[in-house]
PDB file of N, CA and C in Angstrom:
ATOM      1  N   UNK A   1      -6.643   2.473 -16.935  1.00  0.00           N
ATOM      2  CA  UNK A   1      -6.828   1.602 -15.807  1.00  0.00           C
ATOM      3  C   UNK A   1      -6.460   2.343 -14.535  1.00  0.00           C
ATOM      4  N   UNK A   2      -6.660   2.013 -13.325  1.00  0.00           N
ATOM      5  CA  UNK A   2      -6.506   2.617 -12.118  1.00  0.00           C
ATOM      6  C   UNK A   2      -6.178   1.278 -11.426  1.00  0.00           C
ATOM      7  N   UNK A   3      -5.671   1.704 -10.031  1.00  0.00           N
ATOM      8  CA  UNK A   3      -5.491   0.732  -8.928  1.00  0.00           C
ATOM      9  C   UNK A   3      -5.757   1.971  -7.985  1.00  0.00           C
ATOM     10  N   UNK A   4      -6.873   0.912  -7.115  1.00  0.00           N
ATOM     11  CA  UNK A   4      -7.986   1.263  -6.043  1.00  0.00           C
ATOM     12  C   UNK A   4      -7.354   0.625  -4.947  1.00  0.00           C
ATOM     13  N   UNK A   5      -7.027   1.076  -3.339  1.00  0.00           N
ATOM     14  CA  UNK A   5      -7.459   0.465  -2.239  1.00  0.00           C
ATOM     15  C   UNK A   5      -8.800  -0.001  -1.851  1.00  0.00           C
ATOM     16  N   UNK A   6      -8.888  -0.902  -1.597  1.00  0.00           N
ATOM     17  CA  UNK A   6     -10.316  -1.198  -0.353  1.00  0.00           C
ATOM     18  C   UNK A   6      -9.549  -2.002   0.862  1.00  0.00           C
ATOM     19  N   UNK A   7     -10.874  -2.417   1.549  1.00  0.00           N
ATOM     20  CA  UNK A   7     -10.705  -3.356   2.633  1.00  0.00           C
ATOM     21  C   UNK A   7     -10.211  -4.960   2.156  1.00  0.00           C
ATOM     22  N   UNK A   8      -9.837  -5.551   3.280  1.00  0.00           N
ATOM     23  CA  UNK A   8      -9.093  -6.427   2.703  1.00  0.00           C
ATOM     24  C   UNK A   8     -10.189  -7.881   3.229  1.00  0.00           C
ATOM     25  N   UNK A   9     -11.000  -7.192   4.018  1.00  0.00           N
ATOM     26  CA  UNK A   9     -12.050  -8.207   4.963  1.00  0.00           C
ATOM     27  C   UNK A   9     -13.427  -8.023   3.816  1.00  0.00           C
ATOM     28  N   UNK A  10     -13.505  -6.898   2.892  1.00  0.00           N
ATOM     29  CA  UNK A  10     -15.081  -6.604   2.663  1.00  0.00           C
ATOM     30  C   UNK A  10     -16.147  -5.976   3.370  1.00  0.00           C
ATOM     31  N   UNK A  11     -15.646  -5.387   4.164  1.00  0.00           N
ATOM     32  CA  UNK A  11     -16.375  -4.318   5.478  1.00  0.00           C
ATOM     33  C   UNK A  11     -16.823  -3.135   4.655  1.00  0.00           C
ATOM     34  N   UNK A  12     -18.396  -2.887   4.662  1.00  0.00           N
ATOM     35  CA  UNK A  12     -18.713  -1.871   4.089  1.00  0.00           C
ATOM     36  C   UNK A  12     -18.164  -0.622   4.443  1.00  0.00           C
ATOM     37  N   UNK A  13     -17.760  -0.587   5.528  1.00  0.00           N
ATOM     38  CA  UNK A  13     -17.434   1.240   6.383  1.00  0.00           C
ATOM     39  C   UNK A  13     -16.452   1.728   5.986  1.00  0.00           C
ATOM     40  N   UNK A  14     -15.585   0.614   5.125  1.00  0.00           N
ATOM     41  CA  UNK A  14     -14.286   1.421   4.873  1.00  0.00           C
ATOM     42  C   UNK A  14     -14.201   2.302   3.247  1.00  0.00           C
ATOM     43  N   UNK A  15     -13.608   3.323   3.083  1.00  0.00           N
ATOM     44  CA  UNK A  15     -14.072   3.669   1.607  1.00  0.00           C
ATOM     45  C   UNK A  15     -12.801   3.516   0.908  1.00  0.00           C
ATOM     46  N   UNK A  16     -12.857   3.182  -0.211  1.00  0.00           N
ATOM     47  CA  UNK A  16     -11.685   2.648  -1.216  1.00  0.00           C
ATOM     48  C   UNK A  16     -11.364   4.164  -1.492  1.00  0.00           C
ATOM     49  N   UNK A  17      -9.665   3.804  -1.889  1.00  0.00           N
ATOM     50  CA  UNK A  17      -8.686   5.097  -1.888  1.00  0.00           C
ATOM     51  C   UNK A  17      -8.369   4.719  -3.427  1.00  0.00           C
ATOM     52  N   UNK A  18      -8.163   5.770  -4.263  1.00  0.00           N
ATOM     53  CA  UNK A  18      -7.279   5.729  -5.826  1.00  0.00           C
ATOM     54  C   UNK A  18      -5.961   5.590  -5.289  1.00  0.00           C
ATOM     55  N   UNK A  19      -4.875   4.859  -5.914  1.00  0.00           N
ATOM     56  CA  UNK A  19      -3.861   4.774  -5.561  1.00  0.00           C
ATOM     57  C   UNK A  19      -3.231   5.814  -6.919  1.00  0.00           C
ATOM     58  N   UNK A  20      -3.737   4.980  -8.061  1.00  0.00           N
ATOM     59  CA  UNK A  20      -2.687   5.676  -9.293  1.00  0.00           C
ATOM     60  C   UNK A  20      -3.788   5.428 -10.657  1.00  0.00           C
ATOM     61  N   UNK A  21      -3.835   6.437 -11.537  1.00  0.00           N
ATOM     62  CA  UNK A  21      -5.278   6.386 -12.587  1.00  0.00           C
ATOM     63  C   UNK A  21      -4.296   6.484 -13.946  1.00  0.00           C
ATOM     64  N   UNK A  22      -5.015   6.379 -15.203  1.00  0.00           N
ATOM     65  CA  UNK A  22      -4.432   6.775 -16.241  1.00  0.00           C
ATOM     66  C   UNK A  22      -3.190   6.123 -16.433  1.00  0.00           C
ATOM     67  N   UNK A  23      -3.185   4.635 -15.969  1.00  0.00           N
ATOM     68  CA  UNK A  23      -2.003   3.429 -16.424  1.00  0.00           C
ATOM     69  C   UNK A  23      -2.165   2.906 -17.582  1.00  0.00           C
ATOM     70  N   UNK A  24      -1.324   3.293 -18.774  1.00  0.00           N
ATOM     71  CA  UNK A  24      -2.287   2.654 -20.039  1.00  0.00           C
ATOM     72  C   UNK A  24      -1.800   1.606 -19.991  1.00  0.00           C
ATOM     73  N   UNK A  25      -0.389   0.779 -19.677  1.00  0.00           N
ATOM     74  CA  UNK A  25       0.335  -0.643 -20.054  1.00  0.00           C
ATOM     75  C   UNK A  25      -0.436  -1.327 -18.596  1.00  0.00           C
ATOM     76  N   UNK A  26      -1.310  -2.602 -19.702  1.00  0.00           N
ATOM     77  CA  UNK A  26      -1.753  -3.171 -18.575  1.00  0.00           C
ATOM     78  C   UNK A  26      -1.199  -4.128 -17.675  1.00  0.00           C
ATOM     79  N   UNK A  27       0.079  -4.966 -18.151  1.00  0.00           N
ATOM     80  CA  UNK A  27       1.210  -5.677 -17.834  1.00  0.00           C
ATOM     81  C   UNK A  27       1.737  -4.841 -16.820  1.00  0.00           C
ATOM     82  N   UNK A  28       2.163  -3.393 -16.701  1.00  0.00           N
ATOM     83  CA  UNK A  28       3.083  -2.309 -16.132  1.00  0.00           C
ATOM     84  C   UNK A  28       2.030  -2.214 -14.592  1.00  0.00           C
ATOM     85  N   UNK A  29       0.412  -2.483 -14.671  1.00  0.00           N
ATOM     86  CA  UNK A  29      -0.109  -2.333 -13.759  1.00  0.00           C
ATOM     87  C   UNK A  29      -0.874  -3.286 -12.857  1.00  0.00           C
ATOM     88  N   UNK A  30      -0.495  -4.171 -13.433  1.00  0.00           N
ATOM     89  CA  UNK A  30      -0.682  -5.932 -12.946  1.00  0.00           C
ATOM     90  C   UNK A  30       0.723  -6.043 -12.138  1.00  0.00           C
ATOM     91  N   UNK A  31       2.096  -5.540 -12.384  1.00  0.00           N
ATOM     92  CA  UNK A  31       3.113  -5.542 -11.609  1.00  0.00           C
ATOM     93  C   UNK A  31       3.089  -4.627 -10.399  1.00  0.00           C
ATOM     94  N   UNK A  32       2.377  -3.431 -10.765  1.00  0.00           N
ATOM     95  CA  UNK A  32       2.208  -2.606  -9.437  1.00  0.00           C
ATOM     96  C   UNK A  32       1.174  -3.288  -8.305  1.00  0.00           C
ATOM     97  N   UNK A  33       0.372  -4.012  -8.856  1.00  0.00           N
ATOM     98  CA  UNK A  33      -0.480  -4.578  -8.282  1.00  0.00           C
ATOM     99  C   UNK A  33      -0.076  -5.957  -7.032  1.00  0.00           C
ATOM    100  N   UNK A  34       0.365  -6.536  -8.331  1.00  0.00           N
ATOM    101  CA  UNK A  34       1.313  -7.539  -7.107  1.00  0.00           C
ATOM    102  C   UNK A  34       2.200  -6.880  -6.154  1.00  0.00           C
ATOM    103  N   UNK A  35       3.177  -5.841  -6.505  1.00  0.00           N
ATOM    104  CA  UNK A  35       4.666  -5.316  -5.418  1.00  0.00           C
ATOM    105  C   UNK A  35       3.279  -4.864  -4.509  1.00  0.00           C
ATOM    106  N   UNK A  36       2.483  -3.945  -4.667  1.00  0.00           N
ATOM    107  CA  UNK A  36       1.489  -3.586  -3.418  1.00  0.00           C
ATOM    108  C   UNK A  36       1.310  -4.564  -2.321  1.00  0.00           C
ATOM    109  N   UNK A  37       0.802  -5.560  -3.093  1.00  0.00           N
ATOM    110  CA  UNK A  37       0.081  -6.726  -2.759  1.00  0.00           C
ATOM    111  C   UNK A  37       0.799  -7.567  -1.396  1.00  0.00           C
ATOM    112  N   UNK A  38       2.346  -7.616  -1.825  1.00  0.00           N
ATOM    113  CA  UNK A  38       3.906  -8.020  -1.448  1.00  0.00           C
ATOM    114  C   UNK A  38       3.905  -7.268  -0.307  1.00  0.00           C
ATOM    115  N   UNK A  39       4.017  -5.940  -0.563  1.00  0.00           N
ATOM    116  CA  UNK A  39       4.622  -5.108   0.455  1.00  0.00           C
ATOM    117  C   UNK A  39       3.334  -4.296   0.758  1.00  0.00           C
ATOM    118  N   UNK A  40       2.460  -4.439   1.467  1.00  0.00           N
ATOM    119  CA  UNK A  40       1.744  -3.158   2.030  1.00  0.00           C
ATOM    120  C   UNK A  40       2.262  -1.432   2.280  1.00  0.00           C
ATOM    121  N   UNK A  41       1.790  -0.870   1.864  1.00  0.00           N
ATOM    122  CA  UNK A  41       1.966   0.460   2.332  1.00  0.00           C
ATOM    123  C   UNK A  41       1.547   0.933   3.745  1.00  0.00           C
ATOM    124  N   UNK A  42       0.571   0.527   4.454  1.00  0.00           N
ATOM    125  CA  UNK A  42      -0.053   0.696   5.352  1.00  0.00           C
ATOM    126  C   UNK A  42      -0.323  -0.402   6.592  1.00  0.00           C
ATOM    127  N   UNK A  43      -1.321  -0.671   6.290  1.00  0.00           N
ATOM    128  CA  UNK A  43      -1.520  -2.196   6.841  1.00  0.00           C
ATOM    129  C   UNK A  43      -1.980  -3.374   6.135  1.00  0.00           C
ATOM    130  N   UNK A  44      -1.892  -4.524   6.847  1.00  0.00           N
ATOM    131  CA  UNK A  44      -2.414  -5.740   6.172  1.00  0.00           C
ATOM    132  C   UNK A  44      -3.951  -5.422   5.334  1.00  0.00           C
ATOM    133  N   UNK A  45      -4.345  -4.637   5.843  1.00  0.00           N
ATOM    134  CA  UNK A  45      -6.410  -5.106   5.834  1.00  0.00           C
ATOM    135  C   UNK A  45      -6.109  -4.114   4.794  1.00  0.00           C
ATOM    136  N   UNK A  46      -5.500  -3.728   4.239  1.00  0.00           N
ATOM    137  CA  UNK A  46      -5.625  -3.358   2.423  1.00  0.00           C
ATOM    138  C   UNK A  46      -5.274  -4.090   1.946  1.00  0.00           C
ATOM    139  N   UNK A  47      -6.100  -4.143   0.306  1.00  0.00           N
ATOM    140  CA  UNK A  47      -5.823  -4.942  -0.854  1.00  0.00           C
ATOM    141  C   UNK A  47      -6.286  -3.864  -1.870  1.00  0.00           C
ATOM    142  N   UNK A  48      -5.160  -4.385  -2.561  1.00  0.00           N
ATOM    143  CA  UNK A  48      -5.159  -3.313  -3.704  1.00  0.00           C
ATOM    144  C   UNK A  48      -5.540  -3.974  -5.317  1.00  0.00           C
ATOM    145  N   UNK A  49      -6.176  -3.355  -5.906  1.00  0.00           N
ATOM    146  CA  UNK A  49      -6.710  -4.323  -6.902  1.00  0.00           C
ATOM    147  C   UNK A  49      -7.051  -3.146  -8.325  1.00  0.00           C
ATOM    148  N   UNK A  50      -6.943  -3.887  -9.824  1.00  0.00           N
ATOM    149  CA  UNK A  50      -6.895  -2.952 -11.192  1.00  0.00           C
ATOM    150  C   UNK A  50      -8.165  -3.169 -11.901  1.00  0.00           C
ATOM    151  N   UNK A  51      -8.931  -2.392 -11.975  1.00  0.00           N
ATOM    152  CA  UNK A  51      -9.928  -1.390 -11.993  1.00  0.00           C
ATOM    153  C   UNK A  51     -10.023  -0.941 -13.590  1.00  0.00           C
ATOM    154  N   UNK A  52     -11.021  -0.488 -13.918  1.00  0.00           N
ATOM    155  CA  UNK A  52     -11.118  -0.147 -15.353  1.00  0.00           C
ATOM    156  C   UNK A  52     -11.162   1.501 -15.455  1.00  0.00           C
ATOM    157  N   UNK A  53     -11.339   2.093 -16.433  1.00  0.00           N
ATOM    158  CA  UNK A  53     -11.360   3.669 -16.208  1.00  0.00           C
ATOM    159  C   UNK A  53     -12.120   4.500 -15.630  1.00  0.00           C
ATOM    160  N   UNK A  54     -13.587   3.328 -15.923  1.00  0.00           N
ATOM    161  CA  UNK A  54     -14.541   4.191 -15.607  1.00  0.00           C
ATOM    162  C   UNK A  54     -15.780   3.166 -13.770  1.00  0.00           C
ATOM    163  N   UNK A  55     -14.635   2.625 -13.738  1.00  0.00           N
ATOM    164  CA  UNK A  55     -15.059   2.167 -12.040  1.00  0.00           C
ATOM    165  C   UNK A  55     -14.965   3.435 -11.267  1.00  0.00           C
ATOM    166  N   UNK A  56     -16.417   3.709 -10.518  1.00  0.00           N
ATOM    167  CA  UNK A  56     -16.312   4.392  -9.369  1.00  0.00           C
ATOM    168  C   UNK A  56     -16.312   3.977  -8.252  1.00  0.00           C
ATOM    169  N   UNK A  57     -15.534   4.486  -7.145  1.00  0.00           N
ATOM    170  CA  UNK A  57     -14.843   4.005  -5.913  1.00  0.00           C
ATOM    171  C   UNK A  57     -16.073   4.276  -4.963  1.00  0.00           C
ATOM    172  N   UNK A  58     -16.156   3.409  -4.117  1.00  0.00           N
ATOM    173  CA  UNK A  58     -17.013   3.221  -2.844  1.00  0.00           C
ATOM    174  C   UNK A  58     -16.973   3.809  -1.675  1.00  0.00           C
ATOM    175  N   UNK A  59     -17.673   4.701  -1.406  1.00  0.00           N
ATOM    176  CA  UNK A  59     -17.057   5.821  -0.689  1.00  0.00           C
ATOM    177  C   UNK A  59     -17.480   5.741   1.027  1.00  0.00           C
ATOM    178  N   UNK A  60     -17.994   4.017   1.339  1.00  0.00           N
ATOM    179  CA  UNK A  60     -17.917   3.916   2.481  1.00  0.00           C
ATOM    180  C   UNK A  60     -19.419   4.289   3.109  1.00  0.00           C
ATOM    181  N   UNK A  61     -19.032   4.791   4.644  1.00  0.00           N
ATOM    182  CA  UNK A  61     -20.438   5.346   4.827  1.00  0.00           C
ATOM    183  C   UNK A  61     -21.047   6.495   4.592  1.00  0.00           C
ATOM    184  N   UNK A  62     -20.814   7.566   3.798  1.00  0.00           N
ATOM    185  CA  UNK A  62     -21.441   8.226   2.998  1.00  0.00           C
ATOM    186  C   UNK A  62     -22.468   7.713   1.926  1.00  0.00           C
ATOM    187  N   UNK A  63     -22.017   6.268   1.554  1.00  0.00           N
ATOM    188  CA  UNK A  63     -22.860   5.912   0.761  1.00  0.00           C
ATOM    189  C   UNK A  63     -24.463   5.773   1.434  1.00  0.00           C
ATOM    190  N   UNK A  64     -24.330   5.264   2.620  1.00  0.00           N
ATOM    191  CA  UNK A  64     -25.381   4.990   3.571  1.00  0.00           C
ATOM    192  C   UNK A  64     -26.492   6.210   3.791  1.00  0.00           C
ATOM    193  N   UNK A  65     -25.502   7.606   3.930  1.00  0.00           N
ATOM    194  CA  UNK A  65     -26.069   8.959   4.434  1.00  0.00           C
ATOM    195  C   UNK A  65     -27.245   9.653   3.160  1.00  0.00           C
TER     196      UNK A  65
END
């Protein structure tokens, strides 16, 4: 499992960040998920959310190019 940043609005321009990959306890990463969630690292307009192994991340406007 992984936990991904994105936008917290759904704005295509922004590109989702890997936070942390290769979480096998899925309980262990449902808790990282919430403390994120709690406490931002950055700013509000992230949300951080758990992801499967093989989700690829949205890379914003490159996708466009």
């Amino acid at each position: 499992m992984k936990i991904v940043c994105c936008d917290n609005f759904g704005r295509e321009n922004r590109a989702e960040k890997l936070v942390a990959s290769n979480i096998t306890d899925k309980v262990l990463a449902e808790i990282l998920v919430s403390a994120l969630q709690d406490y931002p690292l950055k700013s509000d307009q992230d949300w951080y959310k758990l992801v499967e192994d093989d989700y690829v991340l949205w890379r914003g406007m490159e996708e466009f190019i």
